[in-house]
Protein backbone atom coordinates (compact mmCIF):
# COMPACT_ATOMS: atom_id res chain seq x y z
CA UNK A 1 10.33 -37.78 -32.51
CA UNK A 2 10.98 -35.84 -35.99
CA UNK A 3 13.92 -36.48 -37.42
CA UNK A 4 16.77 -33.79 -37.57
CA UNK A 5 17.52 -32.20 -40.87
CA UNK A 6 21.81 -32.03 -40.78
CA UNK A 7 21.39 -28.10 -40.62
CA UNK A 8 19.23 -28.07 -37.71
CA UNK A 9 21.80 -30.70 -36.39
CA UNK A 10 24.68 -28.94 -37.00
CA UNK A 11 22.65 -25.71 -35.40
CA UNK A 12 22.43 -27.53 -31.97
CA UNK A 13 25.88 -28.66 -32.43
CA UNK A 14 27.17 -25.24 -32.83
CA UNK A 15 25.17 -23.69 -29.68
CA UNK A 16 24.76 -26.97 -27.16
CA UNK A 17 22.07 -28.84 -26.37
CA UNK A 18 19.06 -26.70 -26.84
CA UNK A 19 16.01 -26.33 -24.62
CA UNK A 20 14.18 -27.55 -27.65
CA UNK A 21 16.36 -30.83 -28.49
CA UNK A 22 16.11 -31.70 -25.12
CA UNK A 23 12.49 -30.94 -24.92
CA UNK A 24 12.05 -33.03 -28.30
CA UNK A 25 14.64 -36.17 -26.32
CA UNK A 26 11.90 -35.88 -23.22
CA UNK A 27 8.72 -36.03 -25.62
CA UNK A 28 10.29 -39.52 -27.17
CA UNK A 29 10.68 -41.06 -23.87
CA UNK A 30 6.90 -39.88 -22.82
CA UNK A 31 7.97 -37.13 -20.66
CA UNK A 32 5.58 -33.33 -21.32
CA UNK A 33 7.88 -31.04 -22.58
CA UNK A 34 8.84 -27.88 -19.91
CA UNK A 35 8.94 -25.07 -22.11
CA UNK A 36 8.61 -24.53 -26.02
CA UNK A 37 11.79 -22.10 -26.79
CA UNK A 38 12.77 -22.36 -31.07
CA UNK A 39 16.11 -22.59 -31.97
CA UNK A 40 16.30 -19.07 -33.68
CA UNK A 41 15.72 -17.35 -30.00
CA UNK A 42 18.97 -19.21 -28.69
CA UNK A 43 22.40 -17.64 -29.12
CA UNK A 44 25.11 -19.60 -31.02
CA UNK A 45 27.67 -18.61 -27.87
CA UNK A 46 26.94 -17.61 -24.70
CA UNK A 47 29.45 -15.03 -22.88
CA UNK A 48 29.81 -15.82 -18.51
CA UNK A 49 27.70 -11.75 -18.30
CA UNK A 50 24.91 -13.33 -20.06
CA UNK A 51 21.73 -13.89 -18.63
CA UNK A 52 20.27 -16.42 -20.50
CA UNK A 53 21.63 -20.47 -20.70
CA UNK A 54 19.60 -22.96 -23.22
CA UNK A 55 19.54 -25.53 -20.70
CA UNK A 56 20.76 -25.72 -16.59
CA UNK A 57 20.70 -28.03 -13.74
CA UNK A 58 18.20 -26.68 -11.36
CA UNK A 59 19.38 -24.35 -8.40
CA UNK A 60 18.72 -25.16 -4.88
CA UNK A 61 15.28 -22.88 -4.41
CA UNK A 62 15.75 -19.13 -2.40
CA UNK A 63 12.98 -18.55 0.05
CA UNK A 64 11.10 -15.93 -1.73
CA UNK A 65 12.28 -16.34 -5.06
CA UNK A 66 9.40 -15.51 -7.52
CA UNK A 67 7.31 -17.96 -9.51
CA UNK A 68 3.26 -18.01 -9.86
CA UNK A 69 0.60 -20.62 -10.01
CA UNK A 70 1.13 -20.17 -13.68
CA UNK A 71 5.02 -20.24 -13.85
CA UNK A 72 5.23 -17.03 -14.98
CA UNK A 73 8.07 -16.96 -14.20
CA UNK A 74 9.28 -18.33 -17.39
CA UNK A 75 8.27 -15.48 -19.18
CA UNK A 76 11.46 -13.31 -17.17
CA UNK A 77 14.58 -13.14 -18.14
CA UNK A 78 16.39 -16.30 -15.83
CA UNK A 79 19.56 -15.80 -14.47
CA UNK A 80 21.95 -18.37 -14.40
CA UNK A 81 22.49 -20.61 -11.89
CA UNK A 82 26.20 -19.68 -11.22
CA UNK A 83 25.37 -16.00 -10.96
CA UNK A 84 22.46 -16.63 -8.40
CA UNK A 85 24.70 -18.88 -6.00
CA UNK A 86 27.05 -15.47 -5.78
CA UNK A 87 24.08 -13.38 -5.05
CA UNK A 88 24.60 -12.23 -0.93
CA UNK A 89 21.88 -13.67 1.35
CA UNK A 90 21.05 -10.55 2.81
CA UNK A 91 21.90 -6.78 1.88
CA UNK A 92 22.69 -3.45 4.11
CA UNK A 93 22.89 -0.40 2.24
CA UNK A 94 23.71 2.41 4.38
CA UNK A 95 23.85 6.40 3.46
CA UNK A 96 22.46 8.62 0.87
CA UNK A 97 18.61 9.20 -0.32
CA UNK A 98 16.19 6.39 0.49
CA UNK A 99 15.89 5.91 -3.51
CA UNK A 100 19.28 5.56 -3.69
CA UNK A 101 19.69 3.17 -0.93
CA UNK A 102 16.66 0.92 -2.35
CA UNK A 103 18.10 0.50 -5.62
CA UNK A 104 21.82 -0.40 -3.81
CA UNK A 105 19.97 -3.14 -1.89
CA UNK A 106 18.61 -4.45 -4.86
CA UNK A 107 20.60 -4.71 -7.30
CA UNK A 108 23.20 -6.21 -4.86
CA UNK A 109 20.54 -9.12 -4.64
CA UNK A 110 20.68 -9.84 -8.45
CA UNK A 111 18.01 -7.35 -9.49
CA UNK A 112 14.33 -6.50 -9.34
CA UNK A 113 14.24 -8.73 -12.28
CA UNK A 114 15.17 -11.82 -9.21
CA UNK A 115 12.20 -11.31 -7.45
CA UNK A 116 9.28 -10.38 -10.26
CA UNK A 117 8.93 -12.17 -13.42
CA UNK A 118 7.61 -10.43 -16.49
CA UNK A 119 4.02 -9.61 -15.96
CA UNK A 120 3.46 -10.55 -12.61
CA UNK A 121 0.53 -8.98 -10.22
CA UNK A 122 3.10 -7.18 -7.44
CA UNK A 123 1.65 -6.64 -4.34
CA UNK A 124 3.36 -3.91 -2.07
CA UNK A 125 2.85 -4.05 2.20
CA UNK A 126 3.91 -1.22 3.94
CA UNK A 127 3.43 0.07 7.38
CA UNK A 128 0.33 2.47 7.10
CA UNK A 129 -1.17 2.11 10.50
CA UNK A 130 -2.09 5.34 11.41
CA UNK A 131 -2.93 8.34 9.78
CA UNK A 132 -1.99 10.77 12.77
CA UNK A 133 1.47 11.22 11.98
CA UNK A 134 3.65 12.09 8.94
CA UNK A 135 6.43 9.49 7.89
CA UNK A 136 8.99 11.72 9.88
CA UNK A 137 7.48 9.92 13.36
CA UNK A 138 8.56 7.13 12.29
CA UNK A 139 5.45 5.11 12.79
CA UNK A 140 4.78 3.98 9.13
CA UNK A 141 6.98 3.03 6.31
CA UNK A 142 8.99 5.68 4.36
CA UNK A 143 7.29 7.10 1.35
CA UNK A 144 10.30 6.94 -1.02
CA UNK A 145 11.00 3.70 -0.14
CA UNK A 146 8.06 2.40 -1.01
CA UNK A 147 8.08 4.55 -4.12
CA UNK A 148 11.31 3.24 -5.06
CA UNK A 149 9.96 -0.33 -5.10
CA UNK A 150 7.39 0.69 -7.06
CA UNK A 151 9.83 1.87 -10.00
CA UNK A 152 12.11 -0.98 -9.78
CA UNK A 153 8.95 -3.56 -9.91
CA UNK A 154 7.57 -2.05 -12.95
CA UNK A 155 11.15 -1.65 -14.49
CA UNK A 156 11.40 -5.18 -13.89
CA UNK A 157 8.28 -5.46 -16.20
CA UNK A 158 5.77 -6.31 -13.71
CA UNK A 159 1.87 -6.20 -14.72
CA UNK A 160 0.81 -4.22 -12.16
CA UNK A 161 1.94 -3.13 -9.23
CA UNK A 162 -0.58 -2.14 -5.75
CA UNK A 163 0.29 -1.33 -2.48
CA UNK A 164 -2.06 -1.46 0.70
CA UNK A 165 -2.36 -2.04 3.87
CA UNK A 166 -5.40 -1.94 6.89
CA UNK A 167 -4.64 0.81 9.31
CA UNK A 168 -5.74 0.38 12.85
CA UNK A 169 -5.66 4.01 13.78
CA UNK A 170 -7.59 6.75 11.18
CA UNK A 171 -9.50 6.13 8.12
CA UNK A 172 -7.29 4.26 4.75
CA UNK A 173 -8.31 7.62 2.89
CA UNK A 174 -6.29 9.69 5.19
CA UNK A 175 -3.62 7.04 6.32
CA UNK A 176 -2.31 7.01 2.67
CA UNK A 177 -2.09 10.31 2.22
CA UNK A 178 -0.74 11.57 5.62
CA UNK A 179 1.82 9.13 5.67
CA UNK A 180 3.14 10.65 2.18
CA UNK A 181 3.05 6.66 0.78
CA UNK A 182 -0.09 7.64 -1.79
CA UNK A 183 1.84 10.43 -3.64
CA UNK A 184 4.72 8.68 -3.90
CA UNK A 185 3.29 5.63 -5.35
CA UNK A 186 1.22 7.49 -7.59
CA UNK A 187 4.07 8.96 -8.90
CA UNK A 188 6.15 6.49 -9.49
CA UNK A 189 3.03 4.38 -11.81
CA UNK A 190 1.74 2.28 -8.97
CA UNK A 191 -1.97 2.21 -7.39
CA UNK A 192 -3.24 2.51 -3.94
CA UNK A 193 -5.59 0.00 -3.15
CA UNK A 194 -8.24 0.09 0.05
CA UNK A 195 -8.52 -2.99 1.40
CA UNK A 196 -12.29 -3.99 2.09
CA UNK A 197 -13.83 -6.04 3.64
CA UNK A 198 -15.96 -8.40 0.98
CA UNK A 199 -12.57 -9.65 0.42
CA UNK A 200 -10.88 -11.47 2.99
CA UNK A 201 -11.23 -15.20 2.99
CA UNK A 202 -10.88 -17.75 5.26
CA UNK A 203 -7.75 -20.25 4.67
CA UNK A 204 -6.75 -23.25 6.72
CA UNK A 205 -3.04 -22.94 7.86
CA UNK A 206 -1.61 -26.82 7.53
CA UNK A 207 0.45 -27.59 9.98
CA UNK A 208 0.11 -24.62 12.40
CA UNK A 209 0.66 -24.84 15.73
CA UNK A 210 -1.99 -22.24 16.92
CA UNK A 211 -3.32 -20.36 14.48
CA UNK A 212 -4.87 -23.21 12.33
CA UNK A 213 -7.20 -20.80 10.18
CA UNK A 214 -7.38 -16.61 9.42
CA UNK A 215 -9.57 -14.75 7.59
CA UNK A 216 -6.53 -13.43 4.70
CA UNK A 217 -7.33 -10.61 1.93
CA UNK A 218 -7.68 -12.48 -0.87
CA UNK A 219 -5.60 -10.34 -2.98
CA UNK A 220 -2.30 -11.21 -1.02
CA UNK A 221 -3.38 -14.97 -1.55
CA UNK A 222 -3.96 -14.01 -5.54
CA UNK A 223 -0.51 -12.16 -5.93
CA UNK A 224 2.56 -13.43 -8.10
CA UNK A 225 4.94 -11.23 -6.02
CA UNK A 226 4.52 -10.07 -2.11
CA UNK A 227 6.63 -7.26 -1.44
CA UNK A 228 7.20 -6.70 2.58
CA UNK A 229 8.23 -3.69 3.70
CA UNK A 230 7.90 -2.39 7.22
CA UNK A 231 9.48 0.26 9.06
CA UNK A 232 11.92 -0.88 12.23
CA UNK A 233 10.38 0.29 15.16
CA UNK A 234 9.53 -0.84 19.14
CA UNK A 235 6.42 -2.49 19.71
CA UNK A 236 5.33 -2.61 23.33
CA UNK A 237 3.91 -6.44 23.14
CA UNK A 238 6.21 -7.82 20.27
CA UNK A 239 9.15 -6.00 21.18
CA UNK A 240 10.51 -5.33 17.57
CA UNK A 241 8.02 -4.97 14.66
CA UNK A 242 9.37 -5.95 11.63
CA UNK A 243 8.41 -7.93 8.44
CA UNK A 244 6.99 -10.70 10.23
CA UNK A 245 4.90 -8.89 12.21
CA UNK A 246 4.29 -6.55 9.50
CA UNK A 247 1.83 -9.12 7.82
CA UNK A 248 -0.28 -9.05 10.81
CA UNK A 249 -1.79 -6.27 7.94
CA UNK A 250 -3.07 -8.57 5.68
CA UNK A 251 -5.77 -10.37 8.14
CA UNK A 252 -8.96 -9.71 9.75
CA UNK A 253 -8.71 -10.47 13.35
CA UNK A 254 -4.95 -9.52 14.57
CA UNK A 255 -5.85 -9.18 18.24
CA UNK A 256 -6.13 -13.17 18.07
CA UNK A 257 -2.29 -13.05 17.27
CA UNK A 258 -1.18 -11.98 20.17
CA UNK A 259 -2.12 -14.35 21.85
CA UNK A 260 1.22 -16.38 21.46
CA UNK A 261 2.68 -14.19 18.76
CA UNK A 262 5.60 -16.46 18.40
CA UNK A 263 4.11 -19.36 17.34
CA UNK A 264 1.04 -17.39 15.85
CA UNK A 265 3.04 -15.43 13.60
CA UNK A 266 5.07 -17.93 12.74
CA UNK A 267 2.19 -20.01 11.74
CA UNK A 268 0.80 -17.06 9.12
CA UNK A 269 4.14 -16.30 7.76
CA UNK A 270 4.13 -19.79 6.54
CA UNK A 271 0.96 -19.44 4.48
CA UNK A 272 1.60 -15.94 3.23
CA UNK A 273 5.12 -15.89 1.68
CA UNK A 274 6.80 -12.74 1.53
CA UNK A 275 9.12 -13.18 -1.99
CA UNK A 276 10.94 -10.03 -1.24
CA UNK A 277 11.93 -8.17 2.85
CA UNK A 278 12.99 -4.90 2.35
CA UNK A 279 12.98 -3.44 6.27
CA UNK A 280 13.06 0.49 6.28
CA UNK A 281 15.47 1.84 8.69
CA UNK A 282 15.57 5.31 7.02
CA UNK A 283 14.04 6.28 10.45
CA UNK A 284 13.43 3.75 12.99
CA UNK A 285 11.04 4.35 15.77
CA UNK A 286 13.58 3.58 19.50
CA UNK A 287 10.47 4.10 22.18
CA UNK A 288 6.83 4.26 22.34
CA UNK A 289 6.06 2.13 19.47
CA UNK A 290 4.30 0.66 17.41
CA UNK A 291 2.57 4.57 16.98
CA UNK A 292 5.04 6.99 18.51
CA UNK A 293 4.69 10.68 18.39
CA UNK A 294 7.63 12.11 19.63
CA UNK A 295 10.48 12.97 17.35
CA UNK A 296 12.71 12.69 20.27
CA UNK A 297 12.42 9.04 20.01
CA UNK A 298 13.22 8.77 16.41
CA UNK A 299 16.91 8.24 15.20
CA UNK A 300 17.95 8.15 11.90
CA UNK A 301 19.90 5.55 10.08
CA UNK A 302 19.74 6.20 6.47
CA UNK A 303 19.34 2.37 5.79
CA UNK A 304 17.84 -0.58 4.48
CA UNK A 305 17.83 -4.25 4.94
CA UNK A 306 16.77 -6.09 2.18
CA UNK A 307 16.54 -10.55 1.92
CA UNK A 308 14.38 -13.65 0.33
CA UNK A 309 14.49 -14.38 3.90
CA UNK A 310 12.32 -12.86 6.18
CA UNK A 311 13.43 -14.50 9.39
CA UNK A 312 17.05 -13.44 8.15
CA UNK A 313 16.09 -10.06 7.80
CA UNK A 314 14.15 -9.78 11.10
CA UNK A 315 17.00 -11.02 12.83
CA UNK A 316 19.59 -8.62 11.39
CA UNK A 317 17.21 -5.82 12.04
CA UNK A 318 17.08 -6.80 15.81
CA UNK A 319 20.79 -5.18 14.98
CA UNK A 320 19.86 -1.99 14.89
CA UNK A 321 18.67 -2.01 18.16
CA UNK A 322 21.04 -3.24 20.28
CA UNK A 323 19.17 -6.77 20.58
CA UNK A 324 19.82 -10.48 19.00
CA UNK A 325 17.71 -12.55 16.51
CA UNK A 326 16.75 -14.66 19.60
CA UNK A 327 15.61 -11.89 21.69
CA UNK A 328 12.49 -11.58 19.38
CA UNK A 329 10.45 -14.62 19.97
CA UNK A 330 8.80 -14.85 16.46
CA UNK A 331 12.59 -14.70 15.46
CA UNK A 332 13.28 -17.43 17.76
CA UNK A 333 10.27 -19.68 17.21
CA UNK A 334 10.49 -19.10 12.99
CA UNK A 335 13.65 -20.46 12.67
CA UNK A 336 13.04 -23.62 15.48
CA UNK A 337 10.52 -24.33 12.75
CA UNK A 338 12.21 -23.75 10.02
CA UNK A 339 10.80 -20.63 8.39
CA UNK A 340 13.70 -18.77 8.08
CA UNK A 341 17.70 -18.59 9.38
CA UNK A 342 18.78 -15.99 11.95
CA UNK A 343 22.22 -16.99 12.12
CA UNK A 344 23.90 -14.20 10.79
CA UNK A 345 27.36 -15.06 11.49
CA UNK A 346 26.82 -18.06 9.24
CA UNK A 347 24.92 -16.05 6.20
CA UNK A 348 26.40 -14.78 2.80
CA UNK A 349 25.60 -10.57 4.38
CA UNK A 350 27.12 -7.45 2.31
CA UNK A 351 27.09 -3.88 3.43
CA UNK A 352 27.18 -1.38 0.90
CA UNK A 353 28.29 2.37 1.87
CA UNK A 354 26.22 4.35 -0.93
CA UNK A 355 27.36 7.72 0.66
CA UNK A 356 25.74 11.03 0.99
């Protein structure tokens, strides 16, 4: 290890222990540096509002919290440790435009910035599965919610930033654009992408119970950042479909699923990790689901659920129905295998009025 000129010493005196010191103390005992940050990008003082620390212990990990196969998640601005233990578990932001309501949820959560590291290939799932009815049916996800992601991902400084889905009833082509989701992603700097068929691939499932292998777009296998956003609605077989089921999307063969949809889905959610749950109860869908068609079953809500968790976020959405997390069975089996919790009495939950 070089030795330290008494400037440079009294420089990492002044500010702490640096990233690079310590890096320099690890490469004398053997040990690969982490990261190669120079002492001019470190502050001499750090306020308790600032977002960046030279060095922290490590935080016990989120589910969904954001990193890639690269880590590039070191290239985002981290948040400290302290300020991410405060972060709620789970967000309900009730009243007021769905953009409004998005960003609420969010930034309650600690920020887009959280979830999507600087760079980072976002992939957006919404509910597109028909292209039959507008969004007011409330049989696919709301347009300005999904928009709203869009903007807050590539605020966040994301790379690029797609949204797609397979829909089971209609063409893609007209699916996007009934549903409204295609304009508003356009406009808000995202791309529409058609999911086809040269592109799924098939992935073993370790330690599945039932569904030991899928065909999965290989896109949603690629991404740095999975965004999951269905719409709350009935679903004749499922009961609820929410963001577990919501990934259903992403594979070839779904009638296979239902065969034992607890376990089943519970077995795919575990290979395809959703980093961020935002459920959109804007509209949900009470009867006749998963397609609906009659406005008379459609209530509104004005509200969004947003978690890391996805089994935390199913379970509160079970809520807005008049059901428990353990009336869903994916609900139940997902957290008997430790996907997810659905004890909401025991989770860190804030509701935040945003108003009219």
């Amino acid at each position: 290890m070089r030795k330290l000129t008494r400037r440079e010493l009294l420089l990492y005196l002044g500010a702490g222990l640096s990233t690079l010191t310590f890096n320099q103390l690890l490469a004398a005992c053997g040990i690969k540096p982490t990261n190669t940050i120079s002492p001019s990008s470190q502050p001499a003082t750090l306020s308790q509002s600032s977002t960046t620390a030279p060095f922290q212990a490590a935080a016990t990990t989120i589910p969904g919290t954001a990193t890639t196969k690269e880590e590039s998640a070191q290239t985002a601005t981290p948040r400290p440790a302290s300020t991410q233990a405060q972060n709620p578990y789970l967000v309900v932001a009730r009243g007021g435009q769905p953009d409004a309501i998005v960003r609420a949820a969010i930034n309650a959560l600690g920020g887009m910035q959280r979830f999507v590291p600087h760079g980072a290939n976002v992939i957006i799932k919404p509910n597109i599965c028909v292209a039959y009815h507008t969004y007011e049916y409330a049989a696919t996800t709301n347009p300005w919610v999904v928009g709203a992601l869009v903007k807050l991902c590539l605020e966040a400084g994301a790379g690029s930033v797609k949204v797609m889905d397979s829909p089971f009833g209609g063409t893609p082509t007209d699916a996007y654009k009934i549903s409204g989701i295609q304009d508003q992603v356009t406009a808000a700097g995202g791309q529409m992408e058609f999911m086809r068929a040269i592109k799924y691939v098939t992935i073993n499932i370790p330690n599945a119970v039932n569904l030991t292998s899928t065909d999965i777009y290989d896109d949603i296998l690629k991404a740095d950042v999975l965004i999951n956003v269905p719409i709350a609605k009935t679903h004749d077989l499922a009961g609820l479909t929410l963001g577990m089921k919501n990934l259903m999307g992403v594979i070839k063969d779904r009638g296979r699923l239902h065969i034992d949809l607890g376990n089943c889905l519970t077995d795919l959610n575990s290979r395809v990790h959703s980093t961020l749950t935002v459920i959109d109860a804007v509209r949900i869908l009470t009867r006749n689901g998963p397609t609906g068609g009659n406005l008379a079953d459609v209530k509104e809500l004005d509200t969004v659920i947003a978690s890391p968790d996805i089994v935390a976020a199913d379970s509160y959405g079970a809520t807005l129905f008049g059901m428990k997390p353990e009336d869903l069975d994916y609900v139940k089996v997902a957290t008997a295998r430790g996907l997810g919790r659905s004890d909401l009495n025991n989770l860190k939950i804030e509701e935040i009025p945003v108003g009219a």
